[in-house]
C-alpha atoms as a PDB file:
ATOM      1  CA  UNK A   1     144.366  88.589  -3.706  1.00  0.00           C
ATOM      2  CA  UNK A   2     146.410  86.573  -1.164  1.00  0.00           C
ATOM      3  CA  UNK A   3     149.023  89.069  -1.176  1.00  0.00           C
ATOM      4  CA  UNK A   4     146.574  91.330   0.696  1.00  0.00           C
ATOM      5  CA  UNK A   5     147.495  94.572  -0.988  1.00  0.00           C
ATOM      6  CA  UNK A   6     144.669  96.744  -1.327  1.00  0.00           C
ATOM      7  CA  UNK A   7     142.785  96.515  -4.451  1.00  0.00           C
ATOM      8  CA  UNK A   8     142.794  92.623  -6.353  1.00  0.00           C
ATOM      9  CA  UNK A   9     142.287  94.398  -9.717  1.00  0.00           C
ATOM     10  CA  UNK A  10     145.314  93.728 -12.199  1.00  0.00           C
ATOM     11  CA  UNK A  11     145.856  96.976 -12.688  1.00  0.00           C
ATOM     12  CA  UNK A  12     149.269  98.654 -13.545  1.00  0.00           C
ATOM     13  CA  UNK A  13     149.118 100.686 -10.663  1.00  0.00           C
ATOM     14  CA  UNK A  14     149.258  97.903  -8.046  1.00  0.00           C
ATOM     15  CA  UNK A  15     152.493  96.450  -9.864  1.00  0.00           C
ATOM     16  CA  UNK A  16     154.827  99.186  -7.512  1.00  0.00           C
ATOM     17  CA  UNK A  17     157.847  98.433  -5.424  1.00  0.00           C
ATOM     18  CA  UNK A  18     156.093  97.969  -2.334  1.00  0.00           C
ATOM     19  CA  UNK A  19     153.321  95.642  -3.565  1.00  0.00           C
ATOM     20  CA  UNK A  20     155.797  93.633  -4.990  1.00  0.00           C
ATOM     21  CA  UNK A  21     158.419  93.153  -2.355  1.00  0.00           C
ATOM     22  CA  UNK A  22     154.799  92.175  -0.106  1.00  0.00           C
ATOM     23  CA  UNK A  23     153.781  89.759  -3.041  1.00  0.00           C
ATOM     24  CA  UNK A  24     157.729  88.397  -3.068  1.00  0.00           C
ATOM     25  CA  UNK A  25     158.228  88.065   0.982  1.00  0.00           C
ATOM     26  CA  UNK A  26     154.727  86.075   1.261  1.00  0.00           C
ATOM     27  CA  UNK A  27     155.441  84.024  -1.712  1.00  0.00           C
ATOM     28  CA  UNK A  28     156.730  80.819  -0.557  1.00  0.00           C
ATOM     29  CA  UNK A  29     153.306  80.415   1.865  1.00  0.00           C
ATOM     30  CA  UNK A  30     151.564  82.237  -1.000  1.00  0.00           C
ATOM     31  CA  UNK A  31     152.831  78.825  -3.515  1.00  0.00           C
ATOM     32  CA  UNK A  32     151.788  76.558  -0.444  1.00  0.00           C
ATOM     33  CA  UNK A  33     148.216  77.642  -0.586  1.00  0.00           C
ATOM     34  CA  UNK A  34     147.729  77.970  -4.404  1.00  0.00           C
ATOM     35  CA  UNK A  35     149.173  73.945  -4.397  1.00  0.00           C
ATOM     36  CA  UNK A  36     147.184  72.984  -1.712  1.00  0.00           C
ATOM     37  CA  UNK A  37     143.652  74.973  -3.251  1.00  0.00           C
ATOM     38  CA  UNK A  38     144.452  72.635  -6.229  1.00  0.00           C
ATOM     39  CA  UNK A  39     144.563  69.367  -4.202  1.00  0.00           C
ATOM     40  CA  UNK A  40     141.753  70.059  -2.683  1.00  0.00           C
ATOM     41  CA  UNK A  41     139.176  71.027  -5.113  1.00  0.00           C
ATOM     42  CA  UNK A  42     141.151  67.691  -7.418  1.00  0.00           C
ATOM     43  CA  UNK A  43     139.771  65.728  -4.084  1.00  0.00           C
ATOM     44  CA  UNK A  44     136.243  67.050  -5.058  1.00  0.00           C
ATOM     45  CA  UNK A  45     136.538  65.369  -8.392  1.00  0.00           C
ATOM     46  CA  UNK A  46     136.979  68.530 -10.123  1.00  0.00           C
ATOM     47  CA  UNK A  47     139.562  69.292 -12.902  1.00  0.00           C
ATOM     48  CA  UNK A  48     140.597  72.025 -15.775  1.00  0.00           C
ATOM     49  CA  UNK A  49     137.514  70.638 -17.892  1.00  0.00           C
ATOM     50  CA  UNK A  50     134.678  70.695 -15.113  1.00  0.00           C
ATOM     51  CA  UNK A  51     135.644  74.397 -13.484  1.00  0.00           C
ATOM     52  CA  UNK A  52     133.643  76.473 -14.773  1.00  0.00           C
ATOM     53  CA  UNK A  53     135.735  79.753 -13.641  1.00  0.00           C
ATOM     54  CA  UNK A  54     139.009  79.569 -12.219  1.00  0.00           C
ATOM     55  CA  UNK A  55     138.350  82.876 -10.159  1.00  0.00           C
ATOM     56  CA  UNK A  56     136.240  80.707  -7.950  1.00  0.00           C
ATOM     57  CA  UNK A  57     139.103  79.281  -6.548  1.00  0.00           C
ATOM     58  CA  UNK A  58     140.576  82.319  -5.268  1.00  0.00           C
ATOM     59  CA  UNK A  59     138.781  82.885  -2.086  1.00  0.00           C
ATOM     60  CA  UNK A  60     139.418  79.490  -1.207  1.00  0.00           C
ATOM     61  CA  UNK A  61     143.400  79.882  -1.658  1.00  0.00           C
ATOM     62  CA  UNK A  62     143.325  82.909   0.299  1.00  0.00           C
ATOM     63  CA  UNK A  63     141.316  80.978   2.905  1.00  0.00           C
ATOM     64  CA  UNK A  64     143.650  78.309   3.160  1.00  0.00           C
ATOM     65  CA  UNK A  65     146.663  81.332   3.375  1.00  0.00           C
ATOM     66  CA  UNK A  66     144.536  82.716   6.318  1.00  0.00           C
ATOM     67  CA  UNK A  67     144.590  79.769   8.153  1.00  0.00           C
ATOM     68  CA  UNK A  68     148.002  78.610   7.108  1.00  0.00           C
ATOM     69  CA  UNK A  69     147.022  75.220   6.363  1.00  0.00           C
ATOM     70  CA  UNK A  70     149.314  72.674   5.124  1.00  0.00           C
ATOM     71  CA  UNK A  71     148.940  69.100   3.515  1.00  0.00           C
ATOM     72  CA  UNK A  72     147.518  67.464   6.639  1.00  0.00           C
ATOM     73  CA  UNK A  73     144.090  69.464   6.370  1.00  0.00           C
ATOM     74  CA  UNK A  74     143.449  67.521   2.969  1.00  0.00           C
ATOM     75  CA  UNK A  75     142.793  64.272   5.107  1.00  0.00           C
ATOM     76  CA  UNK A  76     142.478  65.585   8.727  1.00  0.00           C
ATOM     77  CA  UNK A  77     139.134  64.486  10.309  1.00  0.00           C
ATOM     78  CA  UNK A  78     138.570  67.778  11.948  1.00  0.00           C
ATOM     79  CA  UNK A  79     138.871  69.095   8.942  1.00  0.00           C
ATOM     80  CA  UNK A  80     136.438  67.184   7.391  1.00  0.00           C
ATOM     81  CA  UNK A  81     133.440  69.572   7.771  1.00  0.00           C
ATOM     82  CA  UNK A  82     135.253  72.215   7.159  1.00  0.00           C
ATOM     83  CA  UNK A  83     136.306  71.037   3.787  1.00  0.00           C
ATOM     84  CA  UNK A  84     132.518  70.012   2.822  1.00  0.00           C
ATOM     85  CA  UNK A  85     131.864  73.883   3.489  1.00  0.00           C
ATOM     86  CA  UNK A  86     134.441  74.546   0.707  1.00  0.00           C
ATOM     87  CA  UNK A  87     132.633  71.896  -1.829  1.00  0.00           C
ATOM     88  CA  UNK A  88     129.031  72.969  -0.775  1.00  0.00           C
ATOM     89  CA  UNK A  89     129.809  76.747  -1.484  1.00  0.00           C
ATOM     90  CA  UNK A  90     131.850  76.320  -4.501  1.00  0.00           C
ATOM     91  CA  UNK A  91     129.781  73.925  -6.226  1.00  0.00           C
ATOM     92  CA  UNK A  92     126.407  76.591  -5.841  1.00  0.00           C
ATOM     93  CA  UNK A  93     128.579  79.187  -6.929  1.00  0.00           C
ATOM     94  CA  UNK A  94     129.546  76.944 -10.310  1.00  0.00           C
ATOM     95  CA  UNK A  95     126.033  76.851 -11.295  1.00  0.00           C
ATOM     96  CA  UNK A  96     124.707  79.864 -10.757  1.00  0.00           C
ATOM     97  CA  UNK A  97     123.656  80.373 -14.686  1.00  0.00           C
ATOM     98  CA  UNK A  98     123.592  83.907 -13.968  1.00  0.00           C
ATOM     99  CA  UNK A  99     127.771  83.691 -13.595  1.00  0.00           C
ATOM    100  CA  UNK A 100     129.162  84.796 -10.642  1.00  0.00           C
ATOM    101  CA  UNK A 101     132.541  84.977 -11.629  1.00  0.00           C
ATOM    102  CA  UNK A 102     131.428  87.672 -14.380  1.00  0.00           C
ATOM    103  CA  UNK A 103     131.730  90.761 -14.342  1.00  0.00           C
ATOM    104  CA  UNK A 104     132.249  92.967 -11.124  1.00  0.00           C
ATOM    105  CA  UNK A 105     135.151  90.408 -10.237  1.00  0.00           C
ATOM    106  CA  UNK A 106     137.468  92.791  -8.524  1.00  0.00           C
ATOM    107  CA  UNK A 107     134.830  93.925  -6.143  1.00  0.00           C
ATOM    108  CA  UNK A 108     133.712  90.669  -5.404  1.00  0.00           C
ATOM    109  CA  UNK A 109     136.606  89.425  -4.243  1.00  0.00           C
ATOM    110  CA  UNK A 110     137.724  92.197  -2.845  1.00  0.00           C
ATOM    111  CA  UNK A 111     134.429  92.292  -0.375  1.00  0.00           C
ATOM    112  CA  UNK A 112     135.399  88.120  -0.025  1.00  0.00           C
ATOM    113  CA  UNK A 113     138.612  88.535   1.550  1.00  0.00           C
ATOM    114  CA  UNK A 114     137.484  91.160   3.714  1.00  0.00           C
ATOM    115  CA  UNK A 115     135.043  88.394   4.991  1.00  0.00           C
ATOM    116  CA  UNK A 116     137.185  85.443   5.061  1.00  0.00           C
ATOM    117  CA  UNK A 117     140.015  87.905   6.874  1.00  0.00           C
ATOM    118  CA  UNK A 118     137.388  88.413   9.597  1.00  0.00           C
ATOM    119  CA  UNK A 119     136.194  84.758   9.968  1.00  0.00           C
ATOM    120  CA  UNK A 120     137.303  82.553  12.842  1.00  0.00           C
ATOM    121  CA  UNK A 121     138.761  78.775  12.505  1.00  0.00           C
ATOM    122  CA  UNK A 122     136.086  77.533  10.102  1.00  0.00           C
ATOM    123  CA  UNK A 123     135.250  78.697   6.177  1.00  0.00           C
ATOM    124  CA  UNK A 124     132.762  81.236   6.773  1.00  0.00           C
ATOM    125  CA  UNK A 125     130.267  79.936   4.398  1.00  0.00           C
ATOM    126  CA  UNK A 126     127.519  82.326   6.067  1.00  0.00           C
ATOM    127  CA  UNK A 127     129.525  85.846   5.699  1.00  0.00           C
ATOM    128  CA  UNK A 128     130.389  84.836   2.539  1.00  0.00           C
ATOM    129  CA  UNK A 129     126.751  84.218   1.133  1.00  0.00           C
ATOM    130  CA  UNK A 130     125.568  87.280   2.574  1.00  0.00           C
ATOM    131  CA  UNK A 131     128.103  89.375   1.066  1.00  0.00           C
ATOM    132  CA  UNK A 132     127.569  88.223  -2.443  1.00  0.00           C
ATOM    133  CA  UNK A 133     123.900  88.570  -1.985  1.00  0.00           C
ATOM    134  CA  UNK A 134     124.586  92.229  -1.524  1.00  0.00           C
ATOM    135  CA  UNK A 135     126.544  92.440  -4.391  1.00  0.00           C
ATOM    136  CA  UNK A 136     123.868  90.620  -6.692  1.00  0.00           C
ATOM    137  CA  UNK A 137     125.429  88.013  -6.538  1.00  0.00           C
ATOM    138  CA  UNK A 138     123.153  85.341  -4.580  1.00  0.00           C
ATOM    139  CA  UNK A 139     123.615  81.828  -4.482  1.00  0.00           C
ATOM    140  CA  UNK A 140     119.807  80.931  -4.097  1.00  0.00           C
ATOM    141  CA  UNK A 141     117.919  79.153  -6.754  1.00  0.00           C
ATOM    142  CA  UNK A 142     114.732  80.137  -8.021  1.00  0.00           C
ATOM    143  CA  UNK A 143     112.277  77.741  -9.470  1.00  0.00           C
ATOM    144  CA  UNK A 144     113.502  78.373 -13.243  1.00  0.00           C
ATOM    145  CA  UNK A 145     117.012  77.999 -12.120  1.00  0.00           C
ATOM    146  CA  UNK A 146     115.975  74.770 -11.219  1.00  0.00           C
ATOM    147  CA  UNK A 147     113.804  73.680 -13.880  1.00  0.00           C
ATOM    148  CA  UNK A 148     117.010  74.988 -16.236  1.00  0.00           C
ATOM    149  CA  UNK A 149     119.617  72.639 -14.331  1.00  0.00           C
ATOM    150  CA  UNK A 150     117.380  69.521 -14.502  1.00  0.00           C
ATOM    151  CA  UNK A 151     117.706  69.921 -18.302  1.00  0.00           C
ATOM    152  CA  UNK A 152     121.309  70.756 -18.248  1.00  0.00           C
ATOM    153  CA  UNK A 153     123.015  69.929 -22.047  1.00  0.00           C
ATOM    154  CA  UNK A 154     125.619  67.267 -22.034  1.00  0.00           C
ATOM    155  CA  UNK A 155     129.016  68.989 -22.654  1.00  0.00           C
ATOM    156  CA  UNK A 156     128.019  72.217 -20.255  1.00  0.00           C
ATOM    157  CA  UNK A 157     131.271  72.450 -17.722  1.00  0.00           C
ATOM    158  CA  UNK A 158     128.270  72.281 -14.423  1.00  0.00           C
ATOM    159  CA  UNK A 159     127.399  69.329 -15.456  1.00  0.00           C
ATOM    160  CA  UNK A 160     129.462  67.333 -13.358  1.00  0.00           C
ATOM    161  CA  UNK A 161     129.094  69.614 -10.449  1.00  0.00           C
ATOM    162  CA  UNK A 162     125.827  69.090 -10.447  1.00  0.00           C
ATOM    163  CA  UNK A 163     125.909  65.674 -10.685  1.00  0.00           C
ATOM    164  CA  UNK A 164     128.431  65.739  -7.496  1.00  0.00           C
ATOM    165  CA  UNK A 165     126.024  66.996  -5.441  1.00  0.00           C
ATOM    166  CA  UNK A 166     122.955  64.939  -6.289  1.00  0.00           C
ATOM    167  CA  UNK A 167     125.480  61.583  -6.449  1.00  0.00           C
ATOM    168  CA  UNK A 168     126.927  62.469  -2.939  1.00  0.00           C
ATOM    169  CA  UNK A 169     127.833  58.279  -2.481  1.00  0.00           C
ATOM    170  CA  UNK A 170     130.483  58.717  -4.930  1.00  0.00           C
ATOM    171  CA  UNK A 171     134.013  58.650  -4.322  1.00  0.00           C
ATOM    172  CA  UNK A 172     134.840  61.633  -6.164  1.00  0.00           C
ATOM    173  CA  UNK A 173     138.919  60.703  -5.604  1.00  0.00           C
ATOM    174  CA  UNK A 174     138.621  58.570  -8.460  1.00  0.00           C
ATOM    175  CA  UNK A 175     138.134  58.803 -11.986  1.00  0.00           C
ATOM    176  CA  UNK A 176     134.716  59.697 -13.042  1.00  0.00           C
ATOM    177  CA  UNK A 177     132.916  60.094 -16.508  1.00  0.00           C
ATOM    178  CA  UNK A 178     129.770  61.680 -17.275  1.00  0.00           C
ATOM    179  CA  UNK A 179     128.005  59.122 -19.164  1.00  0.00           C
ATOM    180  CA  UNK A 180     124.915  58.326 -20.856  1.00  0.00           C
ATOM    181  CA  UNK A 181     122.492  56.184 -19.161  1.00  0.00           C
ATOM    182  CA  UNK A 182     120.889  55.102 -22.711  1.00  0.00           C
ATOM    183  CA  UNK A 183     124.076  55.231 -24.936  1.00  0.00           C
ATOM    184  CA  UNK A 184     124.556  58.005 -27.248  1.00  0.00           C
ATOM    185  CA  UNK A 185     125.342  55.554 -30.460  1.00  0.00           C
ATOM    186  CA  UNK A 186     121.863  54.411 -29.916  1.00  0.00           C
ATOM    187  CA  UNK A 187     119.999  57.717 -31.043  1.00  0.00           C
ATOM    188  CA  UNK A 188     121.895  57.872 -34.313  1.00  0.00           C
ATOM    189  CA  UNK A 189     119.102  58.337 -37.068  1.00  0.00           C
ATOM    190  CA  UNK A 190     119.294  54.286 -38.560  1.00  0.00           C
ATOM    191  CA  UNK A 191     118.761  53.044 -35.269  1.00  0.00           C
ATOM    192  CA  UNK A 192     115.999  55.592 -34.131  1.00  0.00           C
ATOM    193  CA  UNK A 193     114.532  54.263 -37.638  1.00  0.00           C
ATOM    194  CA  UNK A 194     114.407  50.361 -36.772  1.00  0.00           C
ATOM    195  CA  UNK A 195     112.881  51.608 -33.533  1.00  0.00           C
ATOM    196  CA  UNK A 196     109.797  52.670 -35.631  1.00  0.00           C
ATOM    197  CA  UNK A 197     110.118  56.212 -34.666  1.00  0.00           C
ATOM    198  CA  UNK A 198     108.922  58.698 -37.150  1.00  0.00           C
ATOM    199  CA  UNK A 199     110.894  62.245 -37.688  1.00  0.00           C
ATOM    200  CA  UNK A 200     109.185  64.060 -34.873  1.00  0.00           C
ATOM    201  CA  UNK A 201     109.514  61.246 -31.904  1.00  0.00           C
ATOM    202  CA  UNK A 202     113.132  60.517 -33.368  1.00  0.00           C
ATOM    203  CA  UNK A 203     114.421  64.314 -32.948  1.00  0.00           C
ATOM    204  CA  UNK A 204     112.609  64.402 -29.620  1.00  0.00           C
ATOM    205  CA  UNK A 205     114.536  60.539 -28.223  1.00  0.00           C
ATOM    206  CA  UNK A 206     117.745  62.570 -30.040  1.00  0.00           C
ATOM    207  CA  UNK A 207     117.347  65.963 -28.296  1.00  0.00           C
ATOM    208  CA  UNK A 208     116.671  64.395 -24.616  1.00  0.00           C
ATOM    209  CA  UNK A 209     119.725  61.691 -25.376  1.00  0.00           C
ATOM    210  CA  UNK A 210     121.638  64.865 -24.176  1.00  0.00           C
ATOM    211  CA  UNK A 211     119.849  65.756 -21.474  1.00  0.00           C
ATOM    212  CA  UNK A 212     120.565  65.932 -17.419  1.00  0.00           C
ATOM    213  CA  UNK A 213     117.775  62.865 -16.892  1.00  0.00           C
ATOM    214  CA  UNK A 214     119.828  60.790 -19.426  1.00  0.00           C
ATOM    215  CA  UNK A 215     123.099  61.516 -17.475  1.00  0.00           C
ATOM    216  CA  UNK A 216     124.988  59.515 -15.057  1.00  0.00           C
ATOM    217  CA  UNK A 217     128.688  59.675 -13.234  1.00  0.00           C
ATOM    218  CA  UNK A 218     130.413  56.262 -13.840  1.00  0.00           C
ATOM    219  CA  UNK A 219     134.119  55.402 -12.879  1.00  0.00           C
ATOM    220  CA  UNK A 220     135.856  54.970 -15.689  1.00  0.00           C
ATOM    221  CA  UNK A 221     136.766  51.508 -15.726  1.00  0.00           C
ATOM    222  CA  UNK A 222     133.221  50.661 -15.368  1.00  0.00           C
ATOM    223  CA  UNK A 223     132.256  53.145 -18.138  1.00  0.00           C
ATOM    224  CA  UNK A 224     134.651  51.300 -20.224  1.00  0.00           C
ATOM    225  CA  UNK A 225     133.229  48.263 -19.070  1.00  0.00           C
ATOM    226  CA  UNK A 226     129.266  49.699 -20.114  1.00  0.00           C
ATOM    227  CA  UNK A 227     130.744  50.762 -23.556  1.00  0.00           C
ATOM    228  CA  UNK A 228     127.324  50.793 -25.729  1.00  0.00           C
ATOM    229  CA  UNK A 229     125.479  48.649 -23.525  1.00  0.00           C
ATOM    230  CA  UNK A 230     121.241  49.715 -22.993  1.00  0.00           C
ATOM    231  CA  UNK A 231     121.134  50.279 -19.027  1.00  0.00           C
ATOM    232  CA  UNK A 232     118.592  47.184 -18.932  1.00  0.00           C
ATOM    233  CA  UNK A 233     121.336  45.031 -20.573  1.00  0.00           C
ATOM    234  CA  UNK A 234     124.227  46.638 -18.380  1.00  0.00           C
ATOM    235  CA  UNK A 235     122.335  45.986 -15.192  1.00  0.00           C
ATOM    236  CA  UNK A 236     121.682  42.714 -16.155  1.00  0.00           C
ATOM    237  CA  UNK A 237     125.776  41.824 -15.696  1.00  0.00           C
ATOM    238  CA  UNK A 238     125.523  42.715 -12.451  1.00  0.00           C
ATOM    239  CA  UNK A 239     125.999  39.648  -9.920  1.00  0.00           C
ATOM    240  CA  UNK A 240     122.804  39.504  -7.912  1.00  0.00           C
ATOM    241  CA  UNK A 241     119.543  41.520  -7.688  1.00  0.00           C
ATOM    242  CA  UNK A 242     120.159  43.175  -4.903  1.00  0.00           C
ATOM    243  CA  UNK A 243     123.466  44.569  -6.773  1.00  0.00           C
ATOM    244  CA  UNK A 244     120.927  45.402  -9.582  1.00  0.00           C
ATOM    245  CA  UNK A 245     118.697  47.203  -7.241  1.00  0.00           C
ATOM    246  CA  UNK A 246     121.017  49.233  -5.501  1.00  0.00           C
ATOM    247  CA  UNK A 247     122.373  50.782  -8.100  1.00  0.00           C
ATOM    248  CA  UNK A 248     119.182  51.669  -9.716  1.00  0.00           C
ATOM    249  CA  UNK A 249     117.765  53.226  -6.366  1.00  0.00           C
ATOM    250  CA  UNK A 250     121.415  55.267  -5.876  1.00  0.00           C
ATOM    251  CA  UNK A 251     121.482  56.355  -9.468  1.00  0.00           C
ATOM    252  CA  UNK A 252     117.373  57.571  -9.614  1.00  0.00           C
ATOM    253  CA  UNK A 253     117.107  55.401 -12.766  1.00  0.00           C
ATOM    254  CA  UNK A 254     113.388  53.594 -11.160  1.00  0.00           C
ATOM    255  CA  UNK A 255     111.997  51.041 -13.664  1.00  0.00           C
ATOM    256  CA  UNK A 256     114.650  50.839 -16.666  1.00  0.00           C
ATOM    257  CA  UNK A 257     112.708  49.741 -20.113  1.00  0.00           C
ATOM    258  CA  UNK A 258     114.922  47.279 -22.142  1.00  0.00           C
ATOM    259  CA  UNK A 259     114.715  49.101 -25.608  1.00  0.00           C
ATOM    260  CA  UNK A 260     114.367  52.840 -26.413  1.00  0.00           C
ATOM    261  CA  UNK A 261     110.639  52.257 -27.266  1.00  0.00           C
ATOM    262  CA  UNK A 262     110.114  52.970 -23.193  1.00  0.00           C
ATOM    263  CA  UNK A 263     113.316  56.005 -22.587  1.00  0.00           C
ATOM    264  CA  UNK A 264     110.691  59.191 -23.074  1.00  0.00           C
ATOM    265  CA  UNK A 265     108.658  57.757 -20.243  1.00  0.00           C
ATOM    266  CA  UNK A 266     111.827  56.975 -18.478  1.00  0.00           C
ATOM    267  CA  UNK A 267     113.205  60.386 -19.312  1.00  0.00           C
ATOM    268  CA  UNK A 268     110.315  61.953 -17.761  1.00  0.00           C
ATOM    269  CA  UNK A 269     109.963  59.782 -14.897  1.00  0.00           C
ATOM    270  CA  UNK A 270     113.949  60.138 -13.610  1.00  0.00           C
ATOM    271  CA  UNK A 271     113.397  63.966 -14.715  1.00  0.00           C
ATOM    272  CA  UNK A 272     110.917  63.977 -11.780  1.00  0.00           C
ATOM    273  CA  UNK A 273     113.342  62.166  -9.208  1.00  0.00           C
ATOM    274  CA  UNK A 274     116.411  64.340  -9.894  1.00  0.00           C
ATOM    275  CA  UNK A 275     114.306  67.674  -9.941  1.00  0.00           C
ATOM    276  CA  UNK A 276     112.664  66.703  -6.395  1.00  0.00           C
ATOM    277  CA  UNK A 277     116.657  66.270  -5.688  1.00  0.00           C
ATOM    278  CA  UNK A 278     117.859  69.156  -6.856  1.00  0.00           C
ATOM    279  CA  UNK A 279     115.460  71.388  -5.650  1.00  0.00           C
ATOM    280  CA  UNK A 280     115.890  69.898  -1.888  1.00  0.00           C
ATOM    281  CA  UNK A 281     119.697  70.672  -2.476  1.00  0.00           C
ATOM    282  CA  UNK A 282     119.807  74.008  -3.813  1.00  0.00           C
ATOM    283  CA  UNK A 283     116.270  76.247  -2.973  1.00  0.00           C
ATOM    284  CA  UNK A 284     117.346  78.628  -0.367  1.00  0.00           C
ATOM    285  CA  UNK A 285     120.655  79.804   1.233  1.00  0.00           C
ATOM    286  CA  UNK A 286     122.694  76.445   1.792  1.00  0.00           C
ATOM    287  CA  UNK A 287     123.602  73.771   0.046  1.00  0.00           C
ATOM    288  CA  UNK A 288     122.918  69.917   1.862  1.00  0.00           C
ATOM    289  CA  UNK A 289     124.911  67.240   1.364  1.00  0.00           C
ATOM    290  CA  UNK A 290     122.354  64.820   2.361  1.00  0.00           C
ATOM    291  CA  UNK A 291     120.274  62.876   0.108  1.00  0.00           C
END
């Protein structure tokens, strides 16, 4: 792709003499932009376990080629919107469930560079929307793309991205895990018993254990620090109630029950909050990074 020969397909064809000597002369800035596409999206909090599709990434390397942009625009702050165009856009493209980086690739990007070639000083967030949309590939959310996300499966690669976006206080430069709110050792099938749960409400605490609305970034040190702790118990070592309710306000966790006889209503309740959230996020062309 950011050797601008005609077609992006890797095809046999496009492996001739003149593509490559194009592909060799350009490679040096070619390298640059790859690097720097890396660093960047790293700076996002992202990594080889939370991309879901490493094609994604192209459009923004060729982007950065484009502009010839070097180290400083990772910290530049003129750059700064720019770069929150980048995360915006890629992040809605990560969790499309439909899969945007499926099949049709070549033509995709393809139509991408054509619209990033003709864009001026800024990511062209805008041109690039509207051409995938008229490739069928749109990045707005319908109400059971929602409803889908705000159940999201622990272990699913958009986890975290989603999680970046409706967490947007987070230092994403440092180390971040995707933990439980109500610890998964807790829902094991001996402690789910001595809660006085019978089979049915003990499969039902186990299967929403999983879930988005049980789901939380936490640094690592301080997810080391949690360990198996219930979230009333962890908040509890926090210094001073205003500590305490900060981070429940910032984290949508509302009233936090001490024992898992209250975490369905709980479930339910922070379901609610980071629905409301996600929805105000993702329904319709842009993503915000307010909230």
């Amino acid at each position: 792709m950011l050797s601008d020969v005609g077609s992006v397909g890797f095809k046999v064809e496009n492996f001739n003499r003149q593509n490559m000597a194009s592909l060799e002369g350009r490679w040096p800035a070619i390298k640059e932009a790859l690097i720097l596409t890396v660093e960047l999206v790293s700076g996002f909090g992202f990594n080889g376990s939370t991309i879901r599709a490493d094609s994604a990434l192209l459009p923004i390397a060729y982007y950065l080629f484009t502009r010839q942009a070097d180290g400083r625009y990772l910290t530049d702050r003129a750059s700064e919107p720019d770069r929150e165009q980048i995360r915006q856009w890629l992040i809605a493209s990560l969790l499309k469930p439909s899969g945007i980086w499926g099949s049709g690739l070549d033509t995709l990007l393809t139509a991408l560079r054509q619209s990033i070639r003709e864009s001026h000083d800024s990511f062209p967030t805008t041109s690039i929307r509207t051409t995938m949309r008229s490739r069928g590939k749109s990045l707005a959310f319908d109400d059971d793309e929602i409803d889908d996300l705000t159940e999201m499966r622990f272990g699913d690669k958009r986890t975290f991205s989603l999680l970046s976006i409706v967490f947007t206080h987070l230092d994403l430069k440092q180390h971040f895990h995707v933990d439980h709110v109500f610890p998964k050792s807790h829902f094991s099938p001996a402690k789910l018993r001595d809660a006085g749960l019978d089979e049915t409400d003990a499969q039902q605490h186990k299967d929403y254990s999983d879930r988005l609305p049980n789901l939380q970034l936490l640094e690592g040190h301080k997810n080391q620090q949690k360990s198996a702790k219930l979230p009333g118990e962890w908040l509890r070592t926090f210094t001073t109630d205003e500590a305490r309710r900060h981070y429940a306000a910032t984290h949508l966790l509302g009233e936090v029950p001490d024992g898992l006889d209250g975490f369905i209503g709980f479930y339910e309740a922070r379901r609610e909050r980071l629905k409301e959230r996600i929805s105000a996020l993702l329904k319709g062309e842009n993503v915000s990074a307010s909230g």
